[in-house]
Structures are given as C-alpha cells and as structure tokens.
Protein backbone atom coordinates (compact mmCIF):
# COMPACT_ATOMS: atom_id res chain seq x y z
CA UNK A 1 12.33 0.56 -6.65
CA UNK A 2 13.08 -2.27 -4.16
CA UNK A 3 16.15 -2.69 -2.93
CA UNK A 4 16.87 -6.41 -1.27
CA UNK A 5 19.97 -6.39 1.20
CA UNK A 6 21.91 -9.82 2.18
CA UNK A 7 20.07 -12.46 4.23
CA UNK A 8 21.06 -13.09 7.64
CA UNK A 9 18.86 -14.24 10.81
CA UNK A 10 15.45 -13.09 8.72
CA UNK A 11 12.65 -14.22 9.78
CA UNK A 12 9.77 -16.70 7.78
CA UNK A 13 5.86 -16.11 6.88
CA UNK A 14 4.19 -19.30 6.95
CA UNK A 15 4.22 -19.97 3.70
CA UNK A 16 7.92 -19.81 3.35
CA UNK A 17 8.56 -23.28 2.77
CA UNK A 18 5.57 -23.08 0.00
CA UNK A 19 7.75 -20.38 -1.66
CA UNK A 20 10.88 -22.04 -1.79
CA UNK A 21 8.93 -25.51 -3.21
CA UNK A 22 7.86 -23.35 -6.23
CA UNK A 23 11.02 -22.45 -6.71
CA UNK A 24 10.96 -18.41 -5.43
CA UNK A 25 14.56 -16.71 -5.78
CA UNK A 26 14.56 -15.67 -2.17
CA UNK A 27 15.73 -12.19 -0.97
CA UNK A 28 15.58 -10.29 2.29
CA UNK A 29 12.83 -7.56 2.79
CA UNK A 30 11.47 -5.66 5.82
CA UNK A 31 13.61 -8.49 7.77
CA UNK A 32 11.99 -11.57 6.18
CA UNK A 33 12.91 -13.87 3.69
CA UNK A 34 10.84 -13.25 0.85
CA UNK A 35 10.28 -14.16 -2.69
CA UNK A 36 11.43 -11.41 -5.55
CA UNK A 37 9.90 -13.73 -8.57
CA UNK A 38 9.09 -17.53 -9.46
CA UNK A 39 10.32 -19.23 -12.44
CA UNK A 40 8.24 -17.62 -14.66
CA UNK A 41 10.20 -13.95 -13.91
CA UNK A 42 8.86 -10.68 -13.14
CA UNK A 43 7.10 -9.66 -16.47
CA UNK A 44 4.96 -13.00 -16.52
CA UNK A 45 4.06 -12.56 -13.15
CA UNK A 46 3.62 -8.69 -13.86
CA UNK A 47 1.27 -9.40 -16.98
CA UNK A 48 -0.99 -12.42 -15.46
CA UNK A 49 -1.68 -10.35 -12.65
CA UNK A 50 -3.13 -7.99 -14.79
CA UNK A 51 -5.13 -10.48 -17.42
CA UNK A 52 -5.72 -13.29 -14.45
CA UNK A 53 -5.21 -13.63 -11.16
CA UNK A 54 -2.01 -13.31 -8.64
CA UNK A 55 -1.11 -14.81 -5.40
CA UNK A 56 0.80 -12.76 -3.12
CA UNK A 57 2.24 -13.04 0.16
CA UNK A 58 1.65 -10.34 2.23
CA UNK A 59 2.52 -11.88 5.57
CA UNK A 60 5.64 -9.97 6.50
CA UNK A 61 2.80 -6.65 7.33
CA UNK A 62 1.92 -6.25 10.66
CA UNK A 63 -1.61 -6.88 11.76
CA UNK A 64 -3.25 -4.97 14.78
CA UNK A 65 -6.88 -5.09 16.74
CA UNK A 66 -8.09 -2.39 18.58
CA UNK A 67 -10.21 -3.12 20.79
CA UNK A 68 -12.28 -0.15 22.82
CA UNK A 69 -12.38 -0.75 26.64
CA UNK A 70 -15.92 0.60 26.88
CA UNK A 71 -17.32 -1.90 24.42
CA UNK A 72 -18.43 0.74 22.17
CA UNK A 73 -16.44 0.77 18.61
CA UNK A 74 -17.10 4.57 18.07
CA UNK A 75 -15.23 5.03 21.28
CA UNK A 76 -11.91 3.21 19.39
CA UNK A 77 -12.83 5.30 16.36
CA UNK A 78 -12.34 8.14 18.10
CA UNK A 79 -9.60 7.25 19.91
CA UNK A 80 -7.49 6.43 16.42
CA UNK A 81 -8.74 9.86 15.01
CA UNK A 82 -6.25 11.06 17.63
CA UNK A 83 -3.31 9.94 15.59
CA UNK A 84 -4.46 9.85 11.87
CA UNK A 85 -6.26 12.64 10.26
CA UNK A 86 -8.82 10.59 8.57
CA UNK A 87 -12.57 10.12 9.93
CA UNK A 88 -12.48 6.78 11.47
CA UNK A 89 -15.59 7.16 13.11
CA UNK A 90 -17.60 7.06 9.57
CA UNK A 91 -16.45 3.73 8.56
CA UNK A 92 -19.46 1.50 8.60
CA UNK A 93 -19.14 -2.52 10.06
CA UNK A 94 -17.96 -4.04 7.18
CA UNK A 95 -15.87 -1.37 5.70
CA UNK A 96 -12.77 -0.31 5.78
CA UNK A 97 -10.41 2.95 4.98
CA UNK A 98 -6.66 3.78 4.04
CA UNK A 99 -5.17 6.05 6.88
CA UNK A 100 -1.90 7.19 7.63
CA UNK A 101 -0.41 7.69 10.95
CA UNK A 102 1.00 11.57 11.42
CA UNK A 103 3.79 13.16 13.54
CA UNK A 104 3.80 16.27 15.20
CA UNK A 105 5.43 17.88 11.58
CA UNK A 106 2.56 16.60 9.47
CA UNK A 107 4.99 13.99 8.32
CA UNK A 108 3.49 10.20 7.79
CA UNK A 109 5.05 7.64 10.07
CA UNK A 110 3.13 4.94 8.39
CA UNK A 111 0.34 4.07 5.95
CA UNK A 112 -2.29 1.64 6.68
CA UNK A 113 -6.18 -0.01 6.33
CA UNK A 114 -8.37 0.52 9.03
CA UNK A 115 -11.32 -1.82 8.67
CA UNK A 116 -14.52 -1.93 11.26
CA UNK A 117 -15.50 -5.17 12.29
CA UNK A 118 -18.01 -4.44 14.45
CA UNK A 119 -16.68 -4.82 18.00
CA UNK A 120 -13.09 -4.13 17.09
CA UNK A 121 -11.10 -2.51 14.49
CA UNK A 122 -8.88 -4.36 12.53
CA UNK A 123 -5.19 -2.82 11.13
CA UNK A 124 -2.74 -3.61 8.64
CA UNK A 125 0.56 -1.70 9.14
CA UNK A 126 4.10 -2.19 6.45
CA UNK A 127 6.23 -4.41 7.58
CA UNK A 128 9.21 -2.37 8.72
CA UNK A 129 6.69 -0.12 10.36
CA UNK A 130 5.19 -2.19 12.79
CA UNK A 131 6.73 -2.44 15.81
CA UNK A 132 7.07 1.71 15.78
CA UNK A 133 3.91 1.45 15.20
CA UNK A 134 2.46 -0.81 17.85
CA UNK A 135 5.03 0.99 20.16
CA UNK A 136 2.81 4.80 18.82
CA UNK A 137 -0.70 2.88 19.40
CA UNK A 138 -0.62 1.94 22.74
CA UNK A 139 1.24 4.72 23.92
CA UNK A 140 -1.28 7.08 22.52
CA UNK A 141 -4.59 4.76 22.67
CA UNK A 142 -3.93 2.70 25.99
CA UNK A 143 -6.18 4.87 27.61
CA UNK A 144 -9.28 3.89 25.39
CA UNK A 145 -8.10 0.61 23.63
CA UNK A 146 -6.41 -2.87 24.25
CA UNK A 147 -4.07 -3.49 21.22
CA UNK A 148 -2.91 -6.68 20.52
CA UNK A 149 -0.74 -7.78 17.78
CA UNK A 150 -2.22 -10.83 15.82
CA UNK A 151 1.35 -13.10 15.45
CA UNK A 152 -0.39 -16.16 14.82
CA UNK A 153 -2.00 -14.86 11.40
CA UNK A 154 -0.88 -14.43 8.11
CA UNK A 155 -1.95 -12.41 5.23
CA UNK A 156 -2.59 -13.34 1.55
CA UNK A 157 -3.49 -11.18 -1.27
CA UNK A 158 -5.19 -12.84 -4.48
CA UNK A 159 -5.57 -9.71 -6.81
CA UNK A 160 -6.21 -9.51 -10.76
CA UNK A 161 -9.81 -9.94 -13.24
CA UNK A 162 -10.27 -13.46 -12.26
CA UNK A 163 -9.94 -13.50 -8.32
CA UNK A 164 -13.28 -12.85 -7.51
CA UNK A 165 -14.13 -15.67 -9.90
CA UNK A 166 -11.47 -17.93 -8.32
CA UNK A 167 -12.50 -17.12 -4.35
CA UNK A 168 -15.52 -17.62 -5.20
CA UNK A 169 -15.17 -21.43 -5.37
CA UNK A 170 -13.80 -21.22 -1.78
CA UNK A 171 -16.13 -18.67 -0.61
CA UNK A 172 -19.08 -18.35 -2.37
CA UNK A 173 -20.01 -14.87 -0.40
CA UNK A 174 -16.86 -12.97 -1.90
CA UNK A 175 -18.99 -12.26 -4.80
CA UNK A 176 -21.37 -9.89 -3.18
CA UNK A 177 -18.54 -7.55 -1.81
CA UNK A 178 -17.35 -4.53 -3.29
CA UNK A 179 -14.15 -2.32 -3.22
CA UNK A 180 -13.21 -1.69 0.59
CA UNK A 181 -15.64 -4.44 2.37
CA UNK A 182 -13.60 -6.25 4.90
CA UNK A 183 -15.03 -8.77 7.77
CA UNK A 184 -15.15 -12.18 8.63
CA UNK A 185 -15.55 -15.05 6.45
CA UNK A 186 -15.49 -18.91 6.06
CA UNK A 187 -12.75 -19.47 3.22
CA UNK A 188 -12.34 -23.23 2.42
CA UNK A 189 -13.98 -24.12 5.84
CA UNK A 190 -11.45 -21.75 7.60
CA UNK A 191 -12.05 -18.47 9.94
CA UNK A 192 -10.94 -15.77 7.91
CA UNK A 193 -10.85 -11.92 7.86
CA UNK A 194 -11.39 -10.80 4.11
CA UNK A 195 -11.34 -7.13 2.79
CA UNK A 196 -11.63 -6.59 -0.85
CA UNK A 197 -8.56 -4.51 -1.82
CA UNK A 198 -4.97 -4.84 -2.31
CA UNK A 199 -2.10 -2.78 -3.89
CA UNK A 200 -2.29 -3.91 -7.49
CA UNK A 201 -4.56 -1.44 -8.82
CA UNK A 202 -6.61 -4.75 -10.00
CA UNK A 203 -9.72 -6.24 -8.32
CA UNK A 204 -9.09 -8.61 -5.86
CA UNK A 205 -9.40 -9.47 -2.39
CA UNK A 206 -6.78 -9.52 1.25
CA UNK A 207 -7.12 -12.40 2.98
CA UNK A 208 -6.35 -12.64 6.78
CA UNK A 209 -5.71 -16.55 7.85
CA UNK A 210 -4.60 -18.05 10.65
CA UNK A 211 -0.84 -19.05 10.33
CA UNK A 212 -1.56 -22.41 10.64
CA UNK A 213 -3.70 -23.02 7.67
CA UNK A 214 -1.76 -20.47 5.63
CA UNK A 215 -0.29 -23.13 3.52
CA UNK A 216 -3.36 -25.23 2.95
CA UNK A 217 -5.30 -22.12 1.92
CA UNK A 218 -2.36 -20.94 -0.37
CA UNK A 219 -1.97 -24.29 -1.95
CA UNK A 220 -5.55 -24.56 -2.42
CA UNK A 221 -5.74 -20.93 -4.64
CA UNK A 222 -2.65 -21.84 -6.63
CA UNK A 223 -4.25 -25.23 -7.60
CA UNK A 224 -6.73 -23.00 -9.96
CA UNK A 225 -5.36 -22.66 -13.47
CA UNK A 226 -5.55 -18.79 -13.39
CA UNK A 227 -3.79 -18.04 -10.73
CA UNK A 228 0.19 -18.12 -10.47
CA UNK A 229 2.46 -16.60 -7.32
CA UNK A 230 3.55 -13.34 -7.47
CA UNK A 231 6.78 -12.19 -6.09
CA UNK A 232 7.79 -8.81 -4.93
CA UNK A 233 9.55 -7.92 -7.79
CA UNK A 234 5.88 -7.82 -9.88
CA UNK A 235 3.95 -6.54 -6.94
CA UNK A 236 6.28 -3.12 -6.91
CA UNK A 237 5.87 -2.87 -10.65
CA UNK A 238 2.41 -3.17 -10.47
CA UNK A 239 1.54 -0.92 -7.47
CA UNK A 240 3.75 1.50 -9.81
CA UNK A 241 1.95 1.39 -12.46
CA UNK A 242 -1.25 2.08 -10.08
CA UNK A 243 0.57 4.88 -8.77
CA UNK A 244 0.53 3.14 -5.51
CA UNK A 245 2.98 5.07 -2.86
CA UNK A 246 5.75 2.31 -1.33
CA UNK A 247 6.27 4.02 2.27
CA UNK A 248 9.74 4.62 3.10
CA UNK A 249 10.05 5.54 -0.91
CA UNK A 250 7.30 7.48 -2.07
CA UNK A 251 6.14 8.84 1.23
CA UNK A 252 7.98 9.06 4.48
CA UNK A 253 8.06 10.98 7.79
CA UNK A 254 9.36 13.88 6.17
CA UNK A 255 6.77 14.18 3.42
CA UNK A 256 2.44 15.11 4.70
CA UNK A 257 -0.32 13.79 3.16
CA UNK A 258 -0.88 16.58 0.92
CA UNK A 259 3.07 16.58 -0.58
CA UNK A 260 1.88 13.01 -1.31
CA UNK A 261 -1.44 13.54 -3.26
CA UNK A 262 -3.01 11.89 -0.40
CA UNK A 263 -5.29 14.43 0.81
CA UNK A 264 -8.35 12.60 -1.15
CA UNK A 265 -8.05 10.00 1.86
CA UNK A 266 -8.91 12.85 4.67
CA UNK A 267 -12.73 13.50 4.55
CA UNK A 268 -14.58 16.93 5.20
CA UNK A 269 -15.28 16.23 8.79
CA UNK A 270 -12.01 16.40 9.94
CA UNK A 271 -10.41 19.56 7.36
CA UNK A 272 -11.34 23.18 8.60
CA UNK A 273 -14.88 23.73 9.72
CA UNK A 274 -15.49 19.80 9.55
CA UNK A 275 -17.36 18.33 12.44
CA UNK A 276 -14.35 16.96 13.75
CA UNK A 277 -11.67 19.25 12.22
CA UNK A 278 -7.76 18.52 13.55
CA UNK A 279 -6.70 16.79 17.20
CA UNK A 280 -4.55 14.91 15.34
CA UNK A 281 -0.33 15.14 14.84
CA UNK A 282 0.34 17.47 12.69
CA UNK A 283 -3.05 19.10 12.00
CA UNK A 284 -1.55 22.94 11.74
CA UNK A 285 0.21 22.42 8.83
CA UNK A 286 -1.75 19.86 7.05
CA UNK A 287 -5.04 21.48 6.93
CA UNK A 288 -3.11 24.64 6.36
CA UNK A 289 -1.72 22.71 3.30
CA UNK A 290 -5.35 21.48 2.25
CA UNK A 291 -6.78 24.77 2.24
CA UNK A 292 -3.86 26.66 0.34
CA UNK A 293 -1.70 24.12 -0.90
CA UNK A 294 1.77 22.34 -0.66
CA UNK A 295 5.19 23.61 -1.63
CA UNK A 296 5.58 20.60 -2.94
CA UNK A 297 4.09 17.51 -4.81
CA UNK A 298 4.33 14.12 -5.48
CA UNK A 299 3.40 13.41 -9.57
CA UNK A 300 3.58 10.98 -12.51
CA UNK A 301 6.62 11.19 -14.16
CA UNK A 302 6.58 9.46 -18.13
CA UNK A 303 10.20 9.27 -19.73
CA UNK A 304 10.30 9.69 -23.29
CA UNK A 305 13.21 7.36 -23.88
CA UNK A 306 13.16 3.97 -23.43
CA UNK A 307 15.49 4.20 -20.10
CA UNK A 308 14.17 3.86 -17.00
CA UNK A 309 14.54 6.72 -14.30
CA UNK A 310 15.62 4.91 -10.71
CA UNK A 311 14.61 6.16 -6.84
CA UNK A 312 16.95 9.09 -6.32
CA UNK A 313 17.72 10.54 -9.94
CA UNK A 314 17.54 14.38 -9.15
CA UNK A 315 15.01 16.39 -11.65
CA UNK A 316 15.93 19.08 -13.14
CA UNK A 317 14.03 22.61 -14.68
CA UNK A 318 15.54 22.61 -18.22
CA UNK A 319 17.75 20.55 -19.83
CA UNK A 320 21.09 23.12 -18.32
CA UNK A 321 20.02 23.56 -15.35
CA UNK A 322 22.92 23.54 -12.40
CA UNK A 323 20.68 22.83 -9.38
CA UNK A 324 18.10 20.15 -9.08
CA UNK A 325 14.51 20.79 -8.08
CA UNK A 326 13.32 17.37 -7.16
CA UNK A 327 14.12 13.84 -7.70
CA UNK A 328 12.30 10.36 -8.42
CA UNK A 329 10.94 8.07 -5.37
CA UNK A 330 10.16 5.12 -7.24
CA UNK A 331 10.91 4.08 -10.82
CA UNK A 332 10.86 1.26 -13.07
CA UNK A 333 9.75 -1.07 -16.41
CA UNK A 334 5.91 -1.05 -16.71
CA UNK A 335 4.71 -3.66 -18.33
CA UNK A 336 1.33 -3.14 -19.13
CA UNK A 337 2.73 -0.17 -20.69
CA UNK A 338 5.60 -1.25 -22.37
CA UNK A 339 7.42 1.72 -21.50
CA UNK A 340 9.29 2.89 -18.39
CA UNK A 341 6.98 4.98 -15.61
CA UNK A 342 7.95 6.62 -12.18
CA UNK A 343 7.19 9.11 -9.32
CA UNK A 344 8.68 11.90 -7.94
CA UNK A 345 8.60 15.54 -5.99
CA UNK A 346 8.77 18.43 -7.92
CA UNK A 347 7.51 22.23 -6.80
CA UNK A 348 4.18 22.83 -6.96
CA UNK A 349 4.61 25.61 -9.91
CA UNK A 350 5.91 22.21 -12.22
CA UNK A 351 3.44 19.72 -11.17
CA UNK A 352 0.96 20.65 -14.12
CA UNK A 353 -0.08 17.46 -16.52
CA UNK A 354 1.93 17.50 -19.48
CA UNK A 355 4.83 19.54 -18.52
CA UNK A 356 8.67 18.37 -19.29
CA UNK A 357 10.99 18.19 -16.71
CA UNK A 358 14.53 16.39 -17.07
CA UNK A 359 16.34 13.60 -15.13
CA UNK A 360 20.10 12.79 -15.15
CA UNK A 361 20.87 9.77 -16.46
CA UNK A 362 24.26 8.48 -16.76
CA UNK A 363 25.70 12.16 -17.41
CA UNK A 364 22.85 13.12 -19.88
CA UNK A 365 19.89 14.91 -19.33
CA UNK A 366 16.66 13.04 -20.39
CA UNK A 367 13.17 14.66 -20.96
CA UNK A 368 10.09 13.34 -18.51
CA UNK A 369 6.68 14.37 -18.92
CA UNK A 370 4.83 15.09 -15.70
CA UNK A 371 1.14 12.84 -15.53
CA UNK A 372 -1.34 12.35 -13.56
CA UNK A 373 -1.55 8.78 -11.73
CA UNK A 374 -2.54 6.05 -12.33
CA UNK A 375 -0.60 5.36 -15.01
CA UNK A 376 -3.05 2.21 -15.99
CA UNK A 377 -6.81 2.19 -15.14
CA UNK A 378 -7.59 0.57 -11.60
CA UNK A 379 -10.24 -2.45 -12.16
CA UNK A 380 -11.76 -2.17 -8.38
CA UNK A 381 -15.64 -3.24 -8.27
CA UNK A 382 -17.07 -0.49 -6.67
C-alpha cells in the first residue's frame, strides 16, 4: 500500500502541469507531486489498464548511463556485476534485465532495469533511491565508468492489450519488439529510448523522452481513444495484482533476493560453480541461500473475507496463536479479481501453496490462503 504524506517544496515531472489540466488529485510521493487518480477513480483506471491501454508517469525514477572508460561495454558490464548479483555481461544490445543493487548483508538497496545500448548502459533506479544510488555507482564504478544522471529526461509508461497497437501509430517499429527490448527510437519524430516492459503485469512499453517534449508526446498518446492516464493509486493495485515487489515495502535492505522470490533474476553464471560466481555485496549469504534456501519468504497471500489485509498486519500460525510469525508488505482491492490480494513474509516451513495462515484484523483473526504470484496472468509478448 502507498502511503502519500503532505505536500511541501516537492518537486514537478514535466508533465505536471498536464496532470493537473486533467484534473489528477495530486499527492506527494518519493518527493514529487504526483497524481493518485483522474476523474475517472482508481478502479476505472485499474480495469482499462487491463482491457486497453494506460498512461503513466513514471518520471519521478531516476535515470542513469554508464558509460565504460575503455570504450568497450563488456568492460561496464563487468564493472556493474561488482554491485548486483545478476550477469550483466549476457545482456545482448538491445536488451535489457531487472537487477538489484546488494549490500554487504545480502540485503537489496535498490531494484532496477539494466538495458544495453550498445556503447553504454542505460538504468532506471525508484525514485527515493536514486541519489543513494548514484552516490553507490560512482563510488564503486568510477574506476571503470563515467555515470551521469540524465535530469533533462523524463519517463512514460503506456502499458495494457492495446499499447502496442496505439505506439504503433507513433512508431511504427514498436511492433517488432518483444518483452525486455530496450534502445533507441524515433517516437512521433522525437529521440527516444524505448524498452518494452513496465510494472503492470500487462504488455506495454517504457518510454524515455527528453523533458522537453514530454508533454507533446504525452498529449499525443492520450489523444487515442484507448488510452486514459493512470495515477498511482491504479499502478500499485495493478503491480499487486502482478505480484510486482514496491521497494521500500515488499523488499528492502533488510530482506536478499532469495527472501524476496527474486532469485529467478540471478542467472547460473554468477550462483556457485557459475562462470562468474559471487564478487558482488553480499554473495556469502545469498548463494548460500540459493543453494539451501531462505529462512524466510516472501508469498501470495488470498483472504477469504471480503476485507482487505494492509502493509504491516502481523500473520499469525493458527487462529490462537500469541506471537506473530510474519506480517503483510503490501495489500489491497484487486480489481481484476474482485476480491482483496496481498504479500507478505512468512517462514519458509508455511510458504507452501494452499496453506492458511491468519491476519489480525480489527481484533479478529481472519483466515489467508498462501498462493503463488501472480495473482492475474502477465500478458508480456515474449
């Protein structure tokens, strides 16, 4: 779940004054003033995402370029597989891969993309994560890469069954690109970098645009009849649903990649007798963890009631049970569902599908089935 705080001295994305002429209920998040819903609410937005197409901005994340001093991009690939315990040096121009930056615990102090585009490698870091972030790069990669901080750019995110049909008319070359491409392309005459992904579970495509044509681009999308803007209220639900991890919520500097369900995203060359195995933070205890396991693990949680379960509800063994044995990171409404869905840590001995666990709710003790994610089928063109 989101939580908005009051606004004072937050900074804008470019298409702030868009937002507020379409009438978004602004709120403070990650430091910017942002848009939680339109006047069509949160389950409109929620559903036409899923049956259409969405327009999201994204702009508040923090977007990086490494660039290798040598002029060779596997010498930046390696440099990054320093700090992140994925195989960077695999990703093809063209392509791109979800990374997470480790600390010395295991612990993730940030998720991210990683795309290659050929003589550089291109970033996208969360919001409230990026100047830590820039701060761990360069002291860690100075040596091997420049890193500079694209300011000047924003970042839009048209996800949902219809956005390859709608960027199309912009860009007729979207059409050939499949889940996790990412490079340069010509969008409505404009420079832009464009990855197919996003964090909807849906199809659809990341756009990278220079700040100043940020508007003309958005306005442009939003002028097709499928696609409506998406606030932040229907972008957590749907992530949710997709059992997307919100950093800072479902993952955090405290949790590894394994605790999360992550380890899918750290290939065989860098685990135990991998080509590259470990030199990165953390590597002891995560590929410890890979080979036999985590204490603990992050799951699908399905209420059986109608009430939803909230971040922080502690989870409990049996229905009498005195002492909690985990507790819910993110939890909500789903709409496609019609029925409340959320995440949460549990032990490793209660993470099996189809197991009850119970949450306390207002002084009563509700049953939650443990699932597998996500909760809705992902739509990516692969």
């Amino acid at each position: 779940m989101l939580v908005y705080a009051d606004k004072t001295e937050l900074k804008h994305t470019p298409l702030h004054a868009l937002h507020l002429a379409r009438g978004g209920k602004m709120v403070e998040f990650a430091g910017y003033d942002m848009p939680v819903q339109y006047g069509t609410g949160v389950l409109r937005e929620h559903l036409h995402t899923r049956s259409s197409a969405g327009l999201f901005d994204v702009s508040h994340m923090g977007q990086i370029v490494l660039r290798p001093k040598s002029g060779h991009i596997e010498d930046a690939a390696r440099a990054l597989e320093r700090l992140v315990p994925q195989d960077i040096l695999s990703v093809a121009p063209g392509r791109q891969r979800y990374a997470q930056l480790t600390n010395a615990a295991g612990g993730i102090l940030d998720d991210l993309m990683v795309a290659n585009l050929g003589d550089r490698l291109f970033l996208v870091v969360n919001a409230a994560c990026q100047a830590d972030d820039e701060a761990h790069l360069r002291a860690g990669l100075a040596d091997a890469c420049s890193i500079e901080a694209l300011a000047d750019r924003a970042l839009i995110a048209l996800q949902g069954p219809k956005a390859e049909a709608v960027l199309t008319k912009l860009c007729a070359d979207v059409a050939a690109m499949r889940f996790m491409d990412a490079g340069p392309r010509r969008v409505d005459g404009i420079d832009c970098f464009v990855s197919r992904s996003g964090y909807t579970g849906e199809d659809g495509f990341e756009i990278s645009v220079p700040a100043v044509e940020a508007e003309r681009l958005a306005s442009a999308l939003l002028a097709d009849v499928d696609v409506l803007p998406i606030g932040l209220g229907a972008r957590d639900s749907l992530r949710l649903e997709a059992g997307l991890c919100l950093y800072g919520h479902d993952i955090d500097a405290t949790t590894t990649p394994v605790e999360g369900a992550l380890e899918w995203s750290i290939q065989k060359s860098r685990r135990n007798g991998g080509a590259r195995a470990g030199g990165f933070p953390g590597a002891d205890r995560i590929l410890d963890q890979l080979e036999n396991g985590a204490p603990r693990r992050r799951v699908g949680l399905r209420p059986e009631s109608r009430a939803p379960v909230r971040e922080g509800v502690p989870l409990f063994e049996y229905a009498t049970a005195t002492l909690p044995i985990g507790a819910v990171t993110s939890g909500g409404f789903g709409p496609s569902l019609n029925a409340p869905v959320a995440m949460g840590y549990l032990p490793a001995a209660h993470t099996a599908s189809g197991s009850t666990v119970f949450a306390e709710l207002r002084g009563q003790r509700l049953p939650l089935c443990v699932s597998s994610v996500p909760f809705v089928p992902n739509g990516y063109k692969r």
